[in-house]
C-alpha atoms as a PDB file:
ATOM      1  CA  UNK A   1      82.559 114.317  78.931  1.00  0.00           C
ATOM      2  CA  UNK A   2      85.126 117.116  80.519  1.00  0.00           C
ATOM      3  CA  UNK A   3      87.813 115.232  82.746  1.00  0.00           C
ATOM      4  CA  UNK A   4      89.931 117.159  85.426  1.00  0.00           C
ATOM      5  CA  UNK A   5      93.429 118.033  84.432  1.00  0.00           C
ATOM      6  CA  UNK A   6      96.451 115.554  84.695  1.00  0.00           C
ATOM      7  CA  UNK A   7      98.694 115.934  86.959  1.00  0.00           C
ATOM      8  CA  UNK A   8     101.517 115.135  84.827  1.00  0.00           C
ATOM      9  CA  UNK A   9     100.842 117.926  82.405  1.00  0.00           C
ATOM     10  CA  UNK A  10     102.211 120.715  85.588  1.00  0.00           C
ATOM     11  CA  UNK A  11     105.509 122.028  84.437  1.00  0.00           C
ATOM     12  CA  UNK A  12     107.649 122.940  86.881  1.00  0.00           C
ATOM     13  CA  UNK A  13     111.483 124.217  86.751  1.00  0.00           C
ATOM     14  CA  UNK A  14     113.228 122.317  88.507  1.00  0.00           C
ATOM     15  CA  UNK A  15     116.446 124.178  89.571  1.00  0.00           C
ATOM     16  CA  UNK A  16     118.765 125.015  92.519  1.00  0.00           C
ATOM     17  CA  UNK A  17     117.706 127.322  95.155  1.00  0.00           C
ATOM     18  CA  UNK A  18     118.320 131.159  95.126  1.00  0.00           C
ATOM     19  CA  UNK A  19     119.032 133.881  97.571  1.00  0.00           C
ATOM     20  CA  UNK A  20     115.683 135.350  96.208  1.00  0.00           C
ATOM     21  CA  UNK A  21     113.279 132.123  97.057  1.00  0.00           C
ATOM     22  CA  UNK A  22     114.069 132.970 100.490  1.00  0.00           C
ATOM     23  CA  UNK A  23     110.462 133.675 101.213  1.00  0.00           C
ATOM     24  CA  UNK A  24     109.163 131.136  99.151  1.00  0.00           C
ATOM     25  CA  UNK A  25     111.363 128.571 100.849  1.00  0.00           C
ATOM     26  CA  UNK A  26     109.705 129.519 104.280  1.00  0.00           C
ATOM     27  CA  UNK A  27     106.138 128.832 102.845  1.00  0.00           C
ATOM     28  CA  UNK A  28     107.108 125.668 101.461  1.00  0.00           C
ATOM     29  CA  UNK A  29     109.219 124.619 104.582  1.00  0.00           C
ATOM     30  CA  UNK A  30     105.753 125.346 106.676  1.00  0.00           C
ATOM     31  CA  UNK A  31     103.677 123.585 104.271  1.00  0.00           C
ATOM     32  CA  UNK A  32     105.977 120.808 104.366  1.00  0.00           C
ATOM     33  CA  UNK A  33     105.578 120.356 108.339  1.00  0.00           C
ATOM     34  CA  UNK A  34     101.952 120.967 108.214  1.00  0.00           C
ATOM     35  CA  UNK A  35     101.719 117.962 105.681  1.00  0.00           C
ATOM     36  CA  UNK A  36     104.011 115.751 107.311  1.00  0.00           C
ATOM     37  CA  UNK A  37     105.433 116.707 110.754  1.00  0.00           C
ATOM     38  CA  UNK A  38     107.333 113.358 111.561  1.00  0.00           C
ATOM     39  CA  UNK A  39     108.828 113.634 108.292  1.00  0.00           C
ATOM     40  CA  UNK A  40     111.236 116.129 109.082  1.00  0.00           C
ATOM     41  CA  UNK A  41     113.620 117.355 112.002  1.00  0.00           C
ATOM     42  CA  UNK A  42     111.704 120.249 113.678  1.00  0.00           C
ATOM     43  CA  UNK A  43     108.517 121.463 114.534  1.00  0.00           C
ATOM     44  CA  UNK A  44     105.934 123.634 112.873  1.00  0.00           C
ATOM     45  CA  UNK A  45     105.613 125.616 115.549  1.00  0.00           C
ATOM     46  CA  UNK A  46     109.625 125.911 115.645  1.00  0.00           C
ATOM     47  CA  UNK A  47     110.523 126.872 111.727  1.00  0.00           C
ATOM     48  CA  UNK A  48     107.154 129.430 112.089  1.00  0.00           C
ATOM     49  CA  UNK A  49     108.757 131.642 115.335  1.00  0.00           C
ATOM     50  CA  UNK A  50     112.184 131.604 113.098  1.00  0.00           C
ATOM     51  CA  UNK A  51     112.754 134.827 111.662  1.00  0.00           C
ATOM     52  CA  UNK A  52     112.832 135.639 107.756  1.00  0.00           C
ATOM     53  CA  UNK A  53     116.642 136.384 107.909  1.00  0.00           C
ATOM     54  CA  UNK A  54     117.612 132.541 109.203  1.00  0.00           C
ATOM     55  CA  UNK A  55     115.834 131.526 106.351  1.00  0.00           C
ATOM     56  CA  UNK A  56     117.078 133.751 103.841  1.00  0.00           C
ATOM     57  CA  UNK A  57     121.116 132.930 105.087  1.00  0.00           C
ATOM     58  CA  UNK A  58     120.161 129.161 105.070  1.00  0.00           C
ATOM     59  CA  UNK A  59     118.640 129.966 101.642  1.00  0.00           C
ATOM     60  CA  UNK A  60     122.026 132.091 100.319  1.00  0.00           C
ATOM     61  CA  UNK A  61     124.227 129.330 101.550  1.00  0.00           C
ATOM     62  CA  UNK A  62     122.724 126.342 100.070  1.00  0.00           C
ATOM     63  CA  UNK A  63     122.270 128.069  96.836  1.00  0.00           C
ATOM     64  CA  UNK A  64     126.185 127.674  96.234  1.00  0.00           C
ATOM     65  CA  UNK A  65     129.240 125.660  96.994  1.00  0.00           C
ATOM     66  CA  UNK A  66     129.670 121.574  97.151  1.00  0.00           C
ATOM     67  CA  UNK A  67     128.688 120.870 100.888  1.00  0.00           C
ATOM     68  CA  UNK A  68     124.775 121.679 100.883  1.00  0.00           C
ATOM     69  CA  UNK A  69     122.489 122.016  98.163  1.00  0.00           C
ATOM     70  CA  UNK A  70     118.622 122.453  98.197  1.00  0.00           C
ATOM     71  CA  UNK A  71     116.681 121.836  94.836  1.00  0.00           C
ATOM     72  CA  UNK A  72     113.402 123.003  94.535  1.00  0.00           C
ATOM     73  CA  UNK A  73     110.292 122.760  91.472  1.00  0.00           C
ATOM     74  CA  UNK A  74     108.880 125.899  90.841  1.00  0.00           C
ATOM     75  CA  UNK A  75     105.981 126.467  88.418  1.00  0.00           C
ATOM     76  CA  UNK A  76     105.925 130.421  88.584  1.00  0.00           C
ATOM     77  CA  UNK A  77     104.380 131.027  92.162  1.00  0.00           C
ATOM     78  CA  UNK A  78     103.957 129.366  95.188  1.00  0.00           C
ATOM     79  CA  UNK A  79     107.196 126.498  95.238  1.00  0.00           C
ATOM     80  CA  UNK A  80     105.727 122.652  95.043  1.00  0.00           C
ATOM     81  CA  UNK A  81     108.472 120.298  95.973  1.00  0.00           C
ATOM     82  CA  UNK A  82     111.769 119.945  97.380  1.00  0.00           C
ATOM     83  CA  UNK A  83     115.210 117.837  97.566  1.00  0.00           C
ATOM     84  CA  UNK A  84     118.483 118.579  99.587  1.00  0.00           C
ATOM     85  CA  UNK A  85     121.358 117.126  99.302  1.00  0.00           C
ATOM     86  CA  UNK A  86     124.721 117.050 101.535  1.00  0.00           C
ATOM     87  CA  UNK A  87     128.111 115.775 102.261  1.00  0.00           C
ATOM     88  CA  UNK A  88     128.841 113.448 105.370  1.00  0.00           C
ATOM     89  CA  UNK A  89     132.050 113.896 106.981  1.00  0.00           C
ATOM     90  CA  UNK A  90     132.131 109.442 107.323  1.00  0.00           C
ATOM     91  CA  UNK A  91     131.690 109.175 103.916  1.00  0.00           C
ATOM     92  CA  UNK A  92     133.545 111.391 100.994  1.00  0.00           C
ATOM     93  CA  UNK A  93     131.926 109.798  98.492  1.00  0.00           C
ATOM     94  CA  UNK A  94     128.003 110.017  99.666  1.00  0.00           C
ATOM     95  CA  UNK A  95     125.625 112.837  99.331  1.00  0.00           C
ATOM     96  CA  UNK A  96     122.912 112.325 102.235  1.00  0.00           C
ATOM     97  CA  UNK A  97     119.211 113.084 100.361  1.00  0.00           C
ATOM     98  CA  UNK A  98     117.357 115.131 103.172  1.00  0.00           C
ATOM     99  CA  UNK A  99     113.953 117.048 103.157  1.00  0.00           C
ATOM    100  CA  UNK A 100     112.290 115.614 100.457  1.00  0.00           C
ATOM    101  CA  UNK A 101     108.744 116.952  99.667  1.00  0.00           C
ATOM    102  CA  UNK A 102     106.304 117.035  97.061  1.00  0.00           C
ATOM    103  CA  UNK A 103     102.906 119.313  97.526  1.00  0.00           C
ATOM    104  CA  UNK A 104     100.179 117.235  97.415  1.00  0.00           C
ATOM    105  CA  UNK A 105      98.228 118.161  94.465  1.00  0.00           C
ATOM    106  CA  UNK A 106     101.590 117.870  92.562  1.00  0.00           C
ATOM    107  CA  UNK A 107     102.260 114.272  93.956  1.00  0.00           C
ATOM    108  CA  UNK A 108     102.438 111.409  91.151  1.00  0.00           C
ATOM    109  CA  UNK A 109     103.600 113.434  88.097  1.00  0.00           C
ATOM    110  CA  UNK A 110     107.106 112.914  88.197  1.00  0.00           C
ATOM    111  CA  UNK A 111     108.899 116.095  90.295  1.00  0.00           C
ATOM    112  CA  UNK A 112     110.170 113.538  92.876  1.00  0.00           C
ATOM    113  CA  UNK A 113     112.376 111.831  90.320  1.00  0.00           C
ATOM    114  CA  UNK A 114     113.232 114.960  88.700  1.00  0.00           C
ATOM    115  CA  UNK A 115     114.199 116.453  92.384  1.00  0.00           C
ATOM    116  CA  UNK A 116     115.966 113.510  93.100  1.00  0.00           C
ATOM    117  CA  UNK A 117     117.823 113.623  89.600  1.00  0.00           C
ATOM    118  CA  UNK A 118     118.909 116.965  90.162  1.00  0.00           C
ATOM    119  CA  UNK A 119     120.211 115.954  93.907  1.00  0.00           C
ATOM    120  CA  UNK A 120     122.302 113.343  92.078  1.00  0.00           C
ATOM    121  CA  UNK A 121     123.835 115.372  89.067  1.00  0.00           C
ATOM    122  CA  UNK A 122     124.673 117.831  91.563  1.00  0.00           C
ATOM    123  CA  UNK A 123     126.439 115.223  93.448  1.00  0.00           C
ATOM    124  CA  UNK A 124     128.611 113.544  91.072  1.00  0.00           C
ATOM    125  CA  UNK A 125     129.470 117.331  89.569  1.00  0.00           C
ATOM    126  CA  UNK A 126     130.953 117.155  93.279  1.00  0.00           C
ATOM    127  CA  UNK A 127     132.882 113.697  92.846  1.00  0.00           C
ATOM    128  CA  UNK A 128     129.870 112.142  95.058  1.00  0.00           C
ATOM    129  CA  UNK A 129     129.034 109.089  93.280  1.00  0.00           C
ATOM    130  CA  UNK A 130     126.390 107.634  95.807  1.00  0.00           C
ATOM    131  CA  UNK A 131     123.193 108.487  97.212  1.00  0.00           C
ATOM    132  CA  UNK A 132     121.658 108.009 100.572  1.00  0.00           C
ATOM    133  CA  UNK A 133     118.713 108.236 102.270  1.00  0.00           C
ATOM    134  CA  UNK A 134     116.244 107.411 105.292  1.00  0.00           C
ATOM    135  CA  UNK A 135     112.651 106.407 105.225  1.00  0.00           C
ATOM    136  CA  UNK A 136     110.532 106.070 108.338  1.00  0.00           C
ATOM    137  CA  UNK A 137     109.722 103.058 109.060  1.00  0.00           C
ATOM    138  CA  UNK A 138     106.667 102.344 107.909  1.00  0.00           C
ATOM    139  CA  UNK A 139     105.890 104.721 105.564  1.00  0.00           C
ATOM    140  CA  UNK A 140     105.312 103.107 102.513  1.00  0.00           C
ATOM    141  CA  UNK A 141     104.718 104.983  99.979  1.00  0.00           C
ATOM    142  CA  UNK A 142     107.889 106.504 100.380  1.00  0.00           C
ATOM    143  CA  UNK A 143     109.068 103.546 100.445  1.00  0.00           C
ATOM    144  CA  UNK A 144     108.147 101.855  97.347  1.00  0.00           C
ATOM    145  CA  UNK A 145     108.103 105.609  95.655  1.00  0.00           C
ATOM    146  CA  UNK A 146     111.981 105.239  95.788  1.00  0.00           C
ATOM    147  CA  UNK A 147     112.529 102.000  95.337  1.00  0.00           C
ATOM    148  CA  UNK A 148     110.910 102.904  92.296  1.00  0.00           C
ATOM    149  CA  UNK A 149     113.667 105.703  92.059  1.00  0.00           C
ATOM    150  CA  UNK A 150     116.248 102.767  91.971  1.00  0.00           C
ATOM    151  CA  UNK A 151     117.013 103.097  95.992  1.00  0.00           C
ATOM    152  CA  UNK A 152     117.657  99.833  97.758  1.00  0.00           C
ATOM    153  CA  UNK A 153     116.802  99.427 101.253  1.00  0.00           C
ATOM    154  CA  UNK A 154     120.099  98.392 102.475  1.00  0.00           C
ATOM    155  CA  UNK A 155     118.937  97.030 105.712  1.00  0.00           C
ATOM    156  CA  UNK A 156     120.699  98.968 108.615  1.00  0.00           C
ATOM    157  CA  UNK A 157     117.749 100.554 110.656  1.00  0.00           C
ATOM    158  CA  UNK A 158     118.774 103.648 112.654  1.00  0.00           C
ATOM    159  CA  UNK A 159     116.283 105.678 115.319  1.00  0.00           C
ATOM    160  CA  UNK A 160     114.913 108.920 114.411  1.00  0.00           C
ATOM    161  CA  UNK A 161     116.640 111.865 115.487  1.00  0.00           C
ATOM    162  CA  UNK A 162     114.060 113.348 116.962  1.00  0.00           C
ATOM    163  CA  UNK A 163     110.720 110.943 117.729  1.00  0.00           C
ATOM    164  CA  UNK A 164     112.449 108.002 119.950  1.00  0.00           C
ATOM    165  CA  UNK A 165     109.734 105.444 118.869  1.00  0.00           C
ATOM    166  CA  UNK A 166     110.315 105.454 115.364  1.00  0.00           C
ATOM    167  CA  UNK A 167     112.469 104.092 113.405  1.00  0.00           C
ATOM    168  CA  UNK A 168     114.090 105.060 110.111  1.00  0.00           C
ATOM    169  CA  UNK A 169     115.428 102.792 107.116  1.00  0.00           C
ATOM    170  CA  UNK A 170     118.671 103.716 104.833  1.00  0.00           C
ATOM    171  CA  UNK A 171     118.614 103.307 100.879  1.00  0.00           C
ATOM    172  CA  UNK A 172     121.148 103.827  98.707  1.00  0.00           C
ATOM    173  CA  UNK A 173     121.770 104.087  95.171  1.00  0.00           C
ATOM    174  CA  UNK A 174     124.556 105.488  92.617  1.00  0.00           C
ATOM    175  CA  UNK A 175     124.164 109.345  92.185  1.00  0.00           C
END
């Protein structure tokens, strides 16, 4: 009896971005709002009509420095998950966990903890010893997939920037 491969046995690098994943970046930030467009802060339709050099300067300057980073799993192709991370201006000691995204056929093998995990050792190499984040209300798997990450929902509901009926949920944890 032949079963289909596992999941977990993908290998993926897992590894800050570079000024050369630029158009790998684009694809995976299109795939990303295909998959899940109330997920994240713009439209498809928006990030497609933006031109190859906005994403290859957003690329160059979150691939250095302390303020931004973007973290990304690549097998040796076509990019498969992703993890930001930045500073908030309220809070020296918080990184802010933002565009988090795993490609579906990837999903349940371990990247997002290993995105995640990379997000945090970048932020305490940066004297950020706490993470935060925000779930949308609602979605659960999320949800439980980082409380399950050690996040705790910390109970302060804010609205979403961009979809006034929904609401979002912060968890924290240490970086």
């Amino acid at each position: 009896m032949m079963t289909a491969p596992s999941r977990r046995r993908q290998q993926a690098e897992i590894r800050r971005v570079r000024p050369a994943d630029a158009a790998r970046m684009r694809a995976l930030r299109l795939e990303m709002l295909a998959d899940a467009p109330l997920a994240f802060l713009e439209t498809l339709a928006d990030a497609a009509a933006r031109p190859h050099a906005e994403y290859a300067a957003r690329v160059a300057y979150t691939s250095q420095g302390s303020d931004t980073a973007q973290f990304i799993a690549d097998p040796g192709g076509r990019l498969v998950g992703h993890a930001g991370g930045t500073v908030t201006p309220s809070e020296p000691g918080l990184t802010v966990i933002y565009a988090v995204y795993i490609t579906p056929a990837w999903r349940g093998g371990g990247l997002l903890g290993e995105l995640v995990d990379a997000v945090a050792a970048w932020s305490r190499a940066c004297g950020r010893p706490e993470l935060m984040m925000e779930v949308v209300v609602g979605n659960d798997r999320a949800y439980r997939a980082y409380q399950r990450l050690g996040f705790v929902d910390t109970g302060v509901r804010v609205p979403h920037p961009t979809i006034p009926a929904l609401t979002e949920l912060r968890m924290r944890r240490p970086a």
